[in-house]
C-alpha atoms as a PDB file:
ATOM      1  CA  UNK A   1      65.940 113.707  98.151  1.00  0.00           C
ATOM      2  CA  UNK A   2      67.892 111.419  95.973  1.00  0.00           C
ATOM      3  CA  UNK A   3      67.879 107.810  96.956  1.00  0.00           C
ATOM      4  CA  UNK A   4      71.552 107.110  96.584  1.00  0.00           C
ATOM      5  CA  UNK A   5      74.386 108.696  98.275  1.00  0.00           C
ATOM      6  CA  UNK A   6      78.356 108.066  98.150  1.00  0.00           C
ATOM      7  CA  UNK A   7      80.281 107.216 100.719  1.00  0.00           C
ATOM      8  CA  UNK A   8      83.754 107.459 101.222  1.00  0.00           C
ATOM      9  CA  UNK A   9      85.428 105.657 103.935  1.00  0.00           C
ATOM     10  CA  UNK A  10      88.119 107.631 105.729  1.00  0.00           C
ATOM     11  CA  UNK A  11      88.994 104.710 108.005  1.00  0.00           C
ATOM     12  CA  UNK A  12      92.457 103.999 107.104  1.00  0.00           C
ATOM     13  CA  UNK A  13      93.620 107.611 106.931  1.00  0.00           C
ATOM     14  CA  UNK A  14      91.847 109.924 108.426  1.00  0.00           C
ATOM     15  CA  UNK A  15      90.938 107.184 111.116  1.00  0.00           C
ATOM     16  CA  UNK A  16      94.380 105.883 112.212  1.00  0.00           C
ATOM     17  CA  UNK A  17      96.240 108.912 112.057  1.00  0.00           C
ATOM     18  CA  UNK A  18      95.520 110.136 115.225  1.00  0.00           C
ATOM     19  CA  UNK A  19      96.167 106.793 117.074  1.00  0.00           C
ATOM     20  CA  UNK A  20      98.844 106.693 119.531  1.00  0.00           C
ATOM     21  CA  UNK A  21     100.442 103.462 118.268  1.00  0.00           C
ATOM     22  CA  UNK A  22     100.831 102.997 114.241  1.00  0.00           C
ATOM     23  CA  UNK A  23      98.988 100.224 112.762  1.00  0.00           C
ATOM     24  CA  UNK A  24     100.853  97.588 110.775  1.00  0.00           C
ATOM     25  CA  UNK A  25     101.192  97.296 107.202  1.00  0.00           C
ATOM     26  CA  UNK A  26      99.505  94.127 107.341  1.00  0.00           C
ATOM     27  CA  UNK A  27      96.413  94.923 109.555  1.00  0.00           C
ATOM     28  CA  UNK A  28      95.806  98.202 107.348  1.00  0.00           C
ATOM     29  CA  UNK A  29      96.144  96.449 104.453  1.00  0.00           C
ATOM     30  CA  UNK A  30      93.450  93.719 105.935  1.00  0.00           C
ATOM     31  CA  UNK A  31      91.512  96.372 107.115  1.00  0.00           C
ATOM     32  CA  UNK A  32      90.887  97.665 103.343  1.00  0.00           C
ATOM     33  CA  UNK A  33      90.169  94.700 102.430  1.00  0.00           C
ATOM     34  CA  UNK A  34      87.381  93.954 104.826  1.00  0.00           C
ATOM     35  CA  UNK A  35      86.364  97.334 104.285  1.00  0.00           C
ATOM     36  CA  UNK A  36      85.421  96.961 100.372  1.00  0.00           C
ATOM     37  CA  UNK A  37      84.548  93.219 100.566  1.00  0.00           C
ATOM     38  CA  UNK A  38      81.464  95.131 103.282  1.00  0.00           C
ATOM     39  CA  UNK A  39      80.942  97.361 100.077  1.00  0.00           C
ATOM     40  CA  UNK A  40      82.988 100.612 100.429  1.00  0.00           C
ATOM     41  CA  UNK A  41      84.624 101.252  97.257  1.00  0.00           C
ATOM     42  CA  UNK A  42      85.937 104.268  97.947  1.00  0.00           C
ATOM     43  CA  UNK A  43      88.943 104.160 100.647  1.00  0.00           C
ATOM     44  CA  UNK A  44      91.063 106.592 101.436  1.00  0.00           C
ATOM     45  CA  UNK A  45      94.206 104.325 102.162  1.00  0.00           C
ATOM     46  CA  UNK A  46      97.024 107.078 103.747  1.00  0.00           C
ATOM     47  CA  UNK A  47      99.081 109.677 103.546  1.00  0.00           C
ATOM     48  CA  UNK A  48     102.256 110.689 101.661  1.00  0.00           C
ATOM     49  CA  UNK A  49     103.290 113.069 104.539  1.00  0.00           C
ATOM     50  CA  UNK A  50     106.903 113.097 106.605  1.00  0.00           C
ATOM     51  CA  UNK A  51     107.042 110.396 109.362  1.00  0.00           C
ATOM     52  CA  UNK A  52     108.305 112.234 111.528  1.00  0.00           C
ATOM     53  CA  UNK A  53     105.096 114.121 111.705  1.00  0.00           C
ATOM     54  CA  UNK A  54     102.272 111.635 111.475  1.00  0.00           C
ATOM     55  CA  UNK A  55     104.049 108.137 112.116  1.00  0.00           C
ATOM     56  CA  UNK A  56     101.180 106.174 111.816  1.00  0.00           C
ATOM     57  CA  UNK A  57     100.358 106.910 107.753  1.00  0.00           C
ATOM     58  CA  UNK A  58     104.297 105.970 107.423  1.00  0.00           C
ATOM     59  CA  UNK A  59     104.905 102.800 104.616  1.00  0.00           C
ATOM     60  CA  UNK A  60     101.595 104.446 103.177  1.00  0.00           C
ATOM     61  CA  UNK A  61     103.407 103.141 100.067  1.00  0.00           C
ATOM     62  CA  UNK A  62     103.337  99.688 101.156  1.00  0.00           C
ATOM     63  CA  UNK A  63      99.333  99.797 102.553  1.00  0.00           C
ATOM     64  CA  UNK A  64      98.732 101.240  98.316  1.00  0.00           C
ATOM     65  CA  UNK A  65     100.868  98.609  96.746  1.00  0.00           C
ATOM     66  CA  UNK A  66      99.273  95.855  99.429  1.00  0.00           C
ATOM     67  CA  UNK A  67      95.989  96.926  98.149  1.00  0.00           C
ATOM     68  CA  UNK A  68      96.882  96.918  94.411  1.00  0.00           C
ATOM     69  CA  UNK A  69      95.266  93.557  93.575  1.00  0.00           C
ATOM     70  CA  UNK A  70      91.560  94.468  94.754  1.00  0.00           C
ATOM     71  CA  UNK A  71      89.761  94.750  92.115  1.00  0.00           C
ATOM     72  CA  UNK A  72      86.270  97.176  91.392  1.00  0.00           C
ATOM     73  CA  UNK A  73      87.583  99.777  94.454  1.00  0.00           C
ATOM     74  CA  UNK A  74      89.338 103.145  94.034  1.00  0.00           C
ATOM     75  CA  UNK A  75      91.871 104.163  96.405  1.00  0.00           C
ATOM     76  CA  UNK A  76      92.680 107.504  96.998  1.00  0.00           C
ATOM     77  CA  UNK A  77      96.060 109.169  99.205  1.00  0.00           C
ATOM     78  CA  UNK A  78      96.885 112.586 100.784  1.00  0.00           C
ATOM     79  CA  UNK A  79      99.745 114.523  99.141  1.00  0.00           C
ATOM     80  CA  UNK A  80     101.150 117.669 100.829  1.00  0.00           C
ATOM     81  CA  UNK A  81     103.833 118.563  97.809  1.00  0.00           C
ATOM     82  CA  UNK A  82     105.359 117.591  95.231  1.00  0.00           C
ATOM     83  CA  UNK A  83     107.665 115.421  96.700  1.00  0.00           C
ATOM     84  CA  UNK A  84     104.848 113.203  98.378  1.00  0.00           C
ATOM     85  CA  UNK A  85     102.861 113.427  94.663  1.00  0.00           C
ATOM     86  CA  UNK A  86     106.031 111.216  93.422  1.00  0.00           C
ATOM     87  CA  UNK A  87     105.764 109.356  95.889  1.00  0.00           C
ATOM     88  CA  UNK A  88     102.364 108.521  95.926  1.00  0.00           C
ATOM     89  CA  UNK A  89     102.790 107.821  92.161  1.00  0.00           C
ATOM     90  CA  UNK A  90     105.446 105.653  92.064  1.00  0.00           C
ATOM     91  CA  UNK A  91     103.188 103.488  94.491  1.00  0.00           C
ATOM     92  CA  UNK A  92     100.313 103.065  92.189  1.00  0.00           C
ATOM     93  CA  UNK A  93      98.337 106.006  92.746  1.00  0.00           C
ATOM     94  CA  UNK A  94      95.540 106.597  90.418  1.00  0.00           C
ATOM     95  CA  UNK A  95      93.882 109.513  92.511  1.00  0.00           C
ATOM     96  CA  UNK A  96      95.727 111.700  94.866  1.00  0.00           C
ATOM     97  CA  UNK A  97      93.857 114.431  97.179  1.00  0.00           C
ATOM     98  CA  UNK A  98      95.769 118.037  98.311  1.00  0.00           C
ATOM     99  CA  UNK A  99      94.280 119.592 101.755  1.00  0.00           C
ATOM    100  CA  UNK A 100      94.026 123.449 102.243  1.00  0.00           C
ATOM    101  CA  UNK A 101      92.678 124.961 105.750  1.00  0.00           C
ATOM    102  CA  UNK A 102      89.532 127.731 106.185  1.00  0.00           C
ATOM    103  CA  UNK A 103      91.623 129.401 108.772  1.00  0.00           C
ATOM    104  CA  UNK A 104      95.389 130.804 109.235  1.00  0.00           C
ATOM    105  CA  UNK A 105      95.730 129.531 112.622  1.00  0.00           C
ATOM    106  CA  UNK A 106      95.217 125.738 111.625  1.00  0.00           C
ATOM    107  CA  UNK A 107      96.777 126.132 108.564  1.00  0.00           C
ATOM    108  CA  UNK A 108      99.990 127.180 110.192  1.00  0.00           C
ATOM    109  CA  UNK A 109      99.874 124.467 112.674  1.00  0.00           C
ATOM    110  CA  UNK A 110      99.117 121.611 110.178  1.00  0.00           C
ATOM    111  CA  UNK A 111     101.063 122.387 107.990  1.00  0.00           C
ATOM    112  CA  UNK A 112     103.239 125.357 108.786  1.00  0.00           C
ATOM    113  CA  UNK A 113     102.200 127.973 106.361  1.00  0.00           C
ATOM    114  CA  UNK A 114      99.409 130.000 105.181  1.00  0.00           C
ATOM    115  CA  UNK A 115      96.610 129.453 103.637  1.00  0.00           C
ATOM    116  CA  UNK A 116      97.993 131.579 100.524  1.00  0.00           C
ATOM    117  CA  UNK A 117     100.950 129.561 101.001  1.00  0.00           C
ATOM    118  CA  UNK A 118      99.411 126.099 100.421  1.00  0.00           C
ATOM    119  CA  UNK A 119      97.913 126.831  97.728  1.00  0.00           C
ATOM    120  CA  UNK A 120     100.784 127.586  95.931  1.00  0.00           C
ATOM    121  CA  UNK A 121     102.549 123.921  97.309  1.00  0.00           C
ATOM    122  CA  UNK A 122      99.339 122.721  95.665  1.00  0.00           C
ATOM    123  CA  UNK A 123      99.608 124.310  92.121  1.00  0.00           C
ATOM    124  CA  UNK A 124     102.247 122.053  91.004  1.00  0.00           C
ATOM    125  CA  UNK A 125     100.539 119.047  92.292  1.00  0.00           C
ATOM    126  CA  UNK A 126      97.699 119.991  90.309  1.00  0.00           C
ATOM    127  CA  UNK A 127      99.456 120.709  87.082  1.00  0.00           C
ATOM    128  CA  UNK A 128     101.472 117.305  87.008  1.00  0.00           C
ATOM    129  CA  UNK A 129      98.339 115.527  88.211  1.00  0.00           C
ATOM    130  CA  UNK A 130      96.564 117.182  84.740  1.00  0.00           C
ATOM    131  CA  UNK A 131      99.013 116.132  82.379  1.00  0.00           C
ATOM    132  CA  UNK A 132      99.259 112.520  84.003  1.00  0.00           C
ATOM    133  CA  UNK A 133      95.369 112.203  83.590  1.00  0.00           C
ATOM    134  CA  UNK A 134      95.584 111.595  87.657  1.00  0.00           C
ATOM    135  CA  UNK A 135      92.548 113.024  89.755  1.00  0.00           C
ATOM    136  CA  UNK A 136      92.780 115.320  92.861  1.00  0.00           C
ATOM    137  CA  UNK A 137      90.433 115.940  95.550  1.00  0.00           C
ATOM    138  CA  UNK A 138      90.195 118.660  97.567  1.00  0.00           C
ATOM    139  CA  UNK A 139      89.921 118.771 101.150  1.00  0.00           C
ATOM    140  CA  UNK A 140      89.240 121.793 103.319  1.00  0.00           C
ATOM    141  CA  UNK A 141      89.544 121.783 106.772  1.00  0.00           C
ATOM    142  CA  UNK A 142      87.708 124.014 109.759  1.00  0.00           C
ATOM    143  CA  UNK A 143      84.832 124.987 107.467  1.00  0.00           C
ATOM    144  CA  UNK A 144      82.575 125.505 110.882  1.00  0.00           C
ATOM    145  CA  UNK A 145      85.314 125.967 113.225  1.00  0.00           C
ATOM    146  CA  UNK A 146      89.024 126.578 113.792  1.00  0.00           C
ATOM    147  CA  UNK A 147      90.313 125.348 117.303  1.00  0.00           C
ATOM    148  CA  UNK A 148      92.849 128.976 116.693  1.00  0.00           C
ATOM    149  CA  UNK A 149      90.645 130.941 114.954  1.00  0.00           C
ATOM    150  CA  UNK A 150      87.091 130.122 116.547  1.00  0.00           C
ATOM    151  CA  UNK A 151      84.067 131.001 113.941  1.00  0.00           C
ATOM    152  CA  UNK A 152      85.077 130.546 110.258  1.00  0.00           C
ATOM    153  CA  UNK A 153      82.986 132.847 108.369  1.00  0.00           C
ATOM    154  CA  UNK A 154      81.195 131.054 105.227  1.00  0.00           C
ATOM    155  CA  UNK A 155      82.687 132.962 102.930  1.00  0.00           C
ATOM    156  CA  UNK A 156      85.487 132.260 103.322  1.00  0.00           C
ATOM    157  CA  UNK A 157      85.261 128.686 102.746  1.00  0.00           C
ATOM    158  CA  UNK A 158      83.303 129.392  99.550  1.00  0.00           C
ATOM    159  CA  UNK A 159      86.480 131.410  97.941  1.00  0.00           C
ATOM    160  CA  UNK A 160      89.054 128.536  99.339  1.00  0.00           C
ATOM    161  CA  UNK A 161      86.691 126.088  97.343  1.00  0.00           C
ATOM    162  CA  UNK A 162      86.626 128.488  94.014  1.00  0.00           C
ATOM    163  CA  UNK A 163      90.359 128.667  94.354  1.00  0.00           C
ATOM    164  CA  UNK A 164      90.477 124.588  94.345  1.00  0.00           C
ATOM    165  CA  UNK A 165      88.097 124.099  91.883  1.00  0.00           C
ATOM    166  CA  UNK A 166      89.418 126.932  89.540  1.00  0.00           C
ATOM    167  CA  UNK A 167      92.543 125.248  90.112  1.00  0.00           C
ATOM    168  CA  UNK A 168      91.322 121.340  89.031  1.00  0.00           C
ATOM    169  CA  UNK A 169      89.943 119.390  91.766  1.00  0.00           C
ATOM    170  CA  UNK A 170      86.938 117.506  90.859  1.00  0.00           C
ATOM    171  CA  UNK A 171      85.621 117.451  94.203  1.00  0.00           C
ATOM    172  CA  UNK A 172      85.794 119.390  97.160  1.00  0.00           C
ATOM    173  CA  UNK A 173      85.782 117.371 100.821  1.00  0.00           C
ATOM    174  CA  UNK A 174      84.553 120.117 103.398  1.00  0.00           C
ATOM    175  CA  UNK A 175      85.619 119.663 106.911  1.00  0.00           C
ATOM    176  CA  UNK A 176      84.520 120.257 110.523  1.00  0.00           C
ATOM    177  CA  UNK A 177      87.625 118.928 111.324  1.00  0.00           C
ATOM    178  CA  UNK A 178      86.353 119.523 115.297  1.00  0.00           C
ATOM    179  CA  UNK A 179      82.725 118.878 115.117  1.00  0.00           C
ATOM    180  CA  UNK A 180      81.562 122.406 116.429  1.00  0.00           C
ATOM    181  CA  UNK A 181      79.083 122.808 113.378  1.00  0.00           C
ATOM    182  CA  UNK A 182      75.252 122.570 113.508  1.00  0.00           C
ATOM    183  CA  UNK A 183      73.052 122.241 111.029  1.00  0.00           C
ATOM    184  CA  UNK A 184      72.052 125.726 110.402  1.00  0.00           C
ATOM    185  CA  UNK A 185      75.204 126.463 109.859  1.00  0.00           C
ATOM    186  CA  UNK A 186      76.380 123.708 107.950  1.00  0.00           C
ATOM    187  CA  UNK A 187      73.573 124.590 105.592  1.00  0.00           C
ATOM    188  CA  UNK A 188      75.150 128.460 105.481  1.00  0.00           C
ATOM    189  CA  UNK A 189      77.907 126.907 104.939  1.00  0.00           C
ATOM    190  CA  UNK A 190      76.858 124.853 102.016  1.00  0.00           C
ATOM    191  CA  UNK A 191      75.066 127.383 100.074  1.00  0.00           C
ATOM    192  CA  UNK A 192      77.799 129.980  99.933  1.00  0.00           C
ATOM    193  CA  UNK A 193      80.032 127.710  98.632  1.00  0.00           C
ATOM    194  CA  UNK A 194      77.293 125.880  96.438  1.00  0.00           C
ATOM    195  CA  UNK A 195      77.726 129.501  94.473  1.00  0.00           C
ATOM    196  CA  UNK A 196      80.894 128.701  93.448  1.00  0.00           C
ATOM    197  CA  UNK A 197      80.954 125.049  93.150  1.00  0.00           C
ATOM    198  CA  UNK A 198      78.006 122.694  92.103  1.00  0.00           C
ATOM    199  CA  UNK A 199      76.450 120.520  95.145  1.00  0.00           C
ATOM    200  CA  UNK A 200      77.009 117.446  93.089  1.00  0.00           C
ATOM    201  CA  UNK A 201      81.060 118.112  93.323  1.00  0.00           C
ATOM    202  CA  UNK A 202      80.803 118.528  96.914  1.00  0.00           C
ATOM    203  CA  UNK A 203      81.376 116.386 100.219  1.00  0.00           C
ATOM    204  CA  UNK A 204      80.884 116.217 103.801  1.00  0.00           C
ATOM    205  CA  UNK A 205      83.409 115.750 106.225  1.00  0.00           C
ATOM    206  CA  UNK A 206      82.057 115.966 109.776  1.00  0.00           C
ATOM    207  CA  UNK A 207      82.790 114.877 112.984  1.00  0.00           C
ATOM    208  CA  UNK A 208      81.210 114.209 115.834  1.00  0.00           C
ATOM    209  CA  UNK A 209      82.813 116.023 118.570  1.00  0.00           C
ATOM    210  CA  UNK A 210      79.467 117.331 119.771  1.00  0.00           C
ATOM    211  CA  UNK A 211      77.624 115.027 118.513  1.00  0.00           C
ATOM    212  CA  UNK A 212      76.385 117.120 115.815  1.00  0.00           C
ATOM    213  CA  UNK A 213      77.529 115.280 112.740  1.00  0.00           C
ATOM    214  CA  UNK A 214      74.822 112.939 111.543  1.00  0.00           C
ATOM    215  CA  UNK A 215      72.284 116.052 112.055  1.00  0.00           C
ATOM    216  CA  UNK A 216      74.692 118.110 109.609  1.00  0.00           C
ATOM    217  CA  UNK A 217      74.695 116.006 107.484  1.00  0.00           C
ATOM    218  CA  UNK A 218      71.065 115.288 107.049  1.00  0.00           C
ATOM    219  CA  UNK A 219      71.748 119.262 106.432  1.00  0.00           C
ATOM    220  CA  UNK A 220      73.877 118.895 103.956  1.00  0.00           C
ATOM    221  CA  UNK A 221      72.156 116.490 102.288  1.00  0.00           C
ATOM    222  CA  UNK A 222      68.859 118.767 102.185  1.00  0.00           C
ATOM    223  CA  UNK A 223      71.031 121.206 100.121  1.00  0.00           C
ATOM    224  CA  UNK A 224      71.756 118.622  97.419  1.00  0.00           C
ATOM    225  CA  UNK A 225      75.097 117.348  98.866  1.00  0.00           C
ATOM    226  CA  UNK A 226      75.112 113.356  97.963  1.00  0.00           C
ATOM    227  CA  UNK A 227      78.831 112.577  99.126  1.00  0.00           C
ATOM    228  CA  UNK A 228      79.812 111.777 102.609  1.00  0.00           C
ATOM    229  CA  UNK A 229      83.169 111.211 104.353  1.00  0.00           C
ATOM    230  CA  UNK A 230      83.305 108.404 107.216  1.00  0.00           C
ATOM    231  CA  UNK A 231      85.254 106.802 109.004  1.00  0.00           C
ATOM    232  CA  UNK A 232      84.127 102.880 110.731  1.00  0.00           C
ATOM    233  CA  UNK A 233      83.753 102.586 113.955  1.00  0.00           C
ATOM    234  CA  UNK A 234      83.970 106.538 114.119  1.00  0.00           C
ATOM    235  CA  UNK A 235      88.178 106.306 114.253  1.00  0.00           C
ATOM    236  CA  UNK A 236      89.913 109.394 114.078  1.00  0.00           C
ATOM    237  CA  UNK A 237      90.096 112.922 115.404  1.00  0.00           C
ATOM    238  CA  UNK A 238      93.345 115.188 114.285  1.00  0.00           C
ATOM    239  CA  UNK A 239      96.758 115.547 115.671  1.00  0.00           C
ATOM    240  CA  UNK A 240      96.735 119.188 115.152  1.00  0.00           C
ATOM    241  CA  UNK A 241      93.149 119.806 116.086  1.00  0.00           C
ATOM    242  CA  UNK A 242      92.973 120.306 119.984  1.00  0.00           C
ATOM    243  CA  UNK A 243      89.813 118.381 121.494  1.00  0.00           C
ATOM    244  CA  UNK A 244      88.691 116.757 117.745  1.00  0.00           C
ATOM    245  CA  UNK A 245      87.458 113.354 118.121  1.00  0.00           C
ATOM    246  CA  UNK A 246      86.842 111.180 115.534  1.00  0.00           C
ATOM    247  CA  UNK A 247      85.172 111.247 112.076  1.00  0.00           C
ATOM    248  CA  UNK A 248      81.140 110.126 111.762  1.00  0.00           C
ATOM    249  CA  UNK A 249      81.095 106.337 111.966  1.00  0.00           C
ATOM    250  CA  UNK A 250      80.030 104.810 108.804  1.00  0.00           C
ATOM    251  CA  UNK A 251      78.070 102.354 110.333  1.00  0.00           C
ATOM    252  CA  UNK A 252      75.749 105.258 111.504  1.00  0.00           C
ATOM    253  CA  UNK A 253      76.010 106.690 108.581  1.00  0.00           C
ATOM    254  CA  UNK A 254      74.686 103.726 106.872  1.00  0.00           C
ATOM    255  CA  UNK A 255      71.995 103.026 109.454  1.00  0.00           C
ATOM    256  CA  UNK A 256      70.592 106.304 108.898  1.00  0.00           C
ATOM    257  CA  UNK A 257      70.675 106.485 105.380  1.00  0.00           C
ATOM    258  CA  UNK A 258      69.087 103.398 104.709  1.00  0.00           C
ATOM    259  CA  UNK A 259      66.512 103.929 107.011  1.00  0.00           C
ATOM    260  CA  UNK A 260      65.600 106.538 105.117  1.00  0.00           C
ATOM    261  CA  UNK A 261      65.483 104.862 101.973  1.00  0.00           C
ATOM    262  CA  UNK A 262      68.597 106.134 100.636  1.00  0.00           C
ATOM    263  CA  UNK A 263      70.814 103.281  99.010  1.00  0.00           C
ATOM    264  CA  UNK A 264      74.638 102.903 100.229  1.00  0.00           C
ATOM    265  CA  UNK A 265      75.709  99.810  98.751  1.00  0.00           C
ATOM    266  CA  UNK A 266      77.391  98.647 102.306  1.00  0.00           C
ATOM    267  CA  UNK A 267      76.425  95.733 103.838  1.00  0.00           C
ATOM    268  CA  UNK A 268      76.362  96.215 107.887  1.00  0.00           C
ATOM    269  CA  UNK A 269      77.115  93.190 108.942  1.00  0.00           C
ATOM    270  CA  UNK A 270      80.320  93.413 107.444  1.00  0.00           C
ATOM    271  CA  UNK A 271      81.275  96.330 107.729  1.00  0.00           C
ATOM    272  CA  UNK A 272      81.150  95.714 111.500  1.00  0.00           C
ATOM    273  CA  UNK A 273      82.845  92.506 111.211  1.00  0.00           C
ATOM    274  CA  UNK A 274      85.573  94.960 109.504  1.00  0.00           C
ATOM    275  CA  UNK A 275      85.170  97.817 112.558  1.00  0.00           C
ATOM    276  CA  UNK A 276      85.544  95.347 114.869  1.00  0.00           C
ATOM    277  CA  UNK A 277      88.346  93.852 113.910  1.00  0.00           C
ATOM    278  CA  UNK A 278      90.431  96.705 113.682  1.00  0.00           C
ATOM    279  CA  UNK A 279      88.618  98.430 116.881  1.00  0.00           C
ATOM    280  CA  UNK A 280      90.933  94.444 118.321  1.00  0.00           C
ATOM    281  CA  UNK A 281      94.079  96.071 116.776  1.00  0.00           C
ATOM    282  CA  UNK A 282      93.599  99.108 118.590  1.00  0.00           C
ATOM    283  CA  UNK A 283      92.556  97.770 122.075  1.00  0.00           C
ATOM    284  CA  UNK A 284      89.400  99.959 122.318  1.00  0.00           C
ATOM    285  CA  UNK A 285      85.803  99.377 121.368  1.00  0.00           C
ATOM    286  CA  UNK A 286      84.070 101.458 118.393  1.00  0.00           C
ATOM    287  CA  UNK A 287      83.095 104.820 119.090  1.00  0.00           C
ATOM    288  CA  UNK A 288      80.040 104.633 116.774  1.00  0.00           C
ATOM    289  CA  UNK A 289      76.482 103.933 118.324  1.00  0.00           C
ATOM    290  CA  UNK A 290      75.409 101.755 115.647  1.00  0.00           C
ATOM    291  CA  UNK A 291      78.511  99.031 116.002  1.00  0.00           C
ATOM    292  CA  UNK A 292      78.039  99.635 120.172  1.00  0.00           C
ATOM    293  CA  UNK A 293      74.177  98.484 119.590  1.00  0.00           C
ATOM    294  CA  UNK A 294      74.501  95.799 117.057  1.00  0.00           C
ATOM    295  CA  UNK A 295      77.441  94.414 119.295  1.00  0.00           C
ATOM    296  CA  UNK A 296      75.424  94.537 122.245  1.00  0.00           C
ATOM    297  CA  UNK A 297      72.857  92.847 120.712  1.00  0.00           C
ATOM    298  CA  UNK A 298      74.738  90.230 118.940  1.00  0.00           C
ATOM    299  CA  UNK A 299      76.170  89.678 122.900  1.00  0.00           C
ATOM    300  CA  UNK A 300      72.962  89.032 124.538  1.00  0.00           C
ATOM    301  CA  UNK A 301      71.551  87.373 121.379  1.00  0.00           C
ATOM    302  CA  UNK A 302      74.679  84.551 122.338  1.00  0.00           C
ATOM    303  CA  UNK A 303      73.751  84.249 126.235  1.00  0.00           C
END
């Protein structure tokens, strides 16, 4: 295996978009912050979606322009359309991602139209993002699973990601956006659509609704995937994803990588400085095991 893997934290988008109460400008914004200073510098920072649909990724504008002045990090947002590409451009944003679905049933009840349908919201996006020299990411969701749907057959994941790739993204995020993979199938998974698109321009985006994730991914990672979606503190799940809980926690992520020798970059102790902060926003303590351990530790270590 390689000894260096990319990770991308999912915290401030994929993380808080599920939570009941929105976050502030101001904490997200400090929240990024702590977030790269720990080493992530990668961050997905929000969404340029309707309000009235996912309030808490509303004045993603504001969390991009907030963030402007951090220097050595990349910050990527979610565009649905056109209309949220301009957005998310007149904000600042250097790198924009467009999100397609494995299945008709979620696709329809994320974002109210087909999978066919999507994709042609998406060509536009792609186009303008071309001639402005802007990158796009890909993300698909239910690539193991579809809470509508059930079993997502592998290849049809592997033509979704042609399609995206044909079509200009540089990388394509795959998604058990409700944690029902394992890592037999992950690894089916993976090498039909490692056919169509090189393992190098692929991610992982697991959770951990079953606990599954960190196991796929060691998967995925045996199959020559080296980029990984996370979330600290394991935040998350998906308002349109019945049951879905929350996104691998980086901190495991990190623990388990570099106990295998594989270099992240992130430095633990603050990225759960940064986890625990926010998990204080929120009024709830991490999900991840790692940040529940080194807490507990740090506890008795003060007695």
């Amino acid at each position: 295996m390689s000894d260096q893997v990319r990770i991308i934290e999912m915290g401030p988008r994929d993380g808080l978009q599920n939570e009941k109460t929105p976050v502030s400008v101001e904490a997200r914004i400090a929240f990024v912050e702590a977030l790269v200073g720990a080493g992530l510098d990668t961050v997905e920072v929000g969404a340029f979606v309707s309000p009235k649909a996912i309030p808490q990724m509303a004045s993603s504008d504001a969390v991009l322009r907030g963030v402007s002045h951090i220097k050595g990090a990349e910050f990527h947002v979610l565009v649905p359309n056109e209309k949220g590409y301009d957005a998310a451009r007149a904000a600042g944003a250097k790198v924009v991602s467009v999100f397609a679905a494995a299945s008709e049933g979620f696709s329809r009840a994320n974002i109210n139209c087909t999978v066919a349908e999507s994709i042609e919201r998406f060509k536009p996006v792609l186009a303008r993002a071309k001639a402005d020299g802007v990158p796009v990411r890909g993300y698909i969701s239910c690539v193991l699973g579809c809470p509508f749907d059930g079993e997502i057959k592998p290849k049809a994941v592997a033509d979704l990601a042609s399609t995206l790739w044909d079509l200009g993204c540089y990388e394509i995020s795959l998604g058990d956006t409700i944690g029902v993979g394992t890592p037999s199938k992950a690894k089916d998974m993976l090498r039909a659509v490692s056919a169509n698109v090189p393992p190098a321009k692929l991610a992982m985006h697991f959770h951990d609704t079953y606990g599954q994730a960190l196991a796929n991914l060691y998967a995925g990672m045996e199959e020559g995937v080296r980029v990984i979606d996370s979330a600290a503190g394991g935040l998350g799940g998906c308002p349109y994803a019945p049951g879905a809980t929350g996104n691998v926690a980086t901190e495991d992520v990190v623990y388990m990588l570099e106990g295998m020798g594989v270099r992240t970059g992130v430095d633990m102790e603050k990225l759960l400085a940064a986890t625990n902060e926010m998990s204080g926003v929120l009024g709830k303590p991490p999900v991840s095991r790692v940040a529940s351990a080194l807490n507990a530790k740090k506890k008795r270590a003060a007695t």
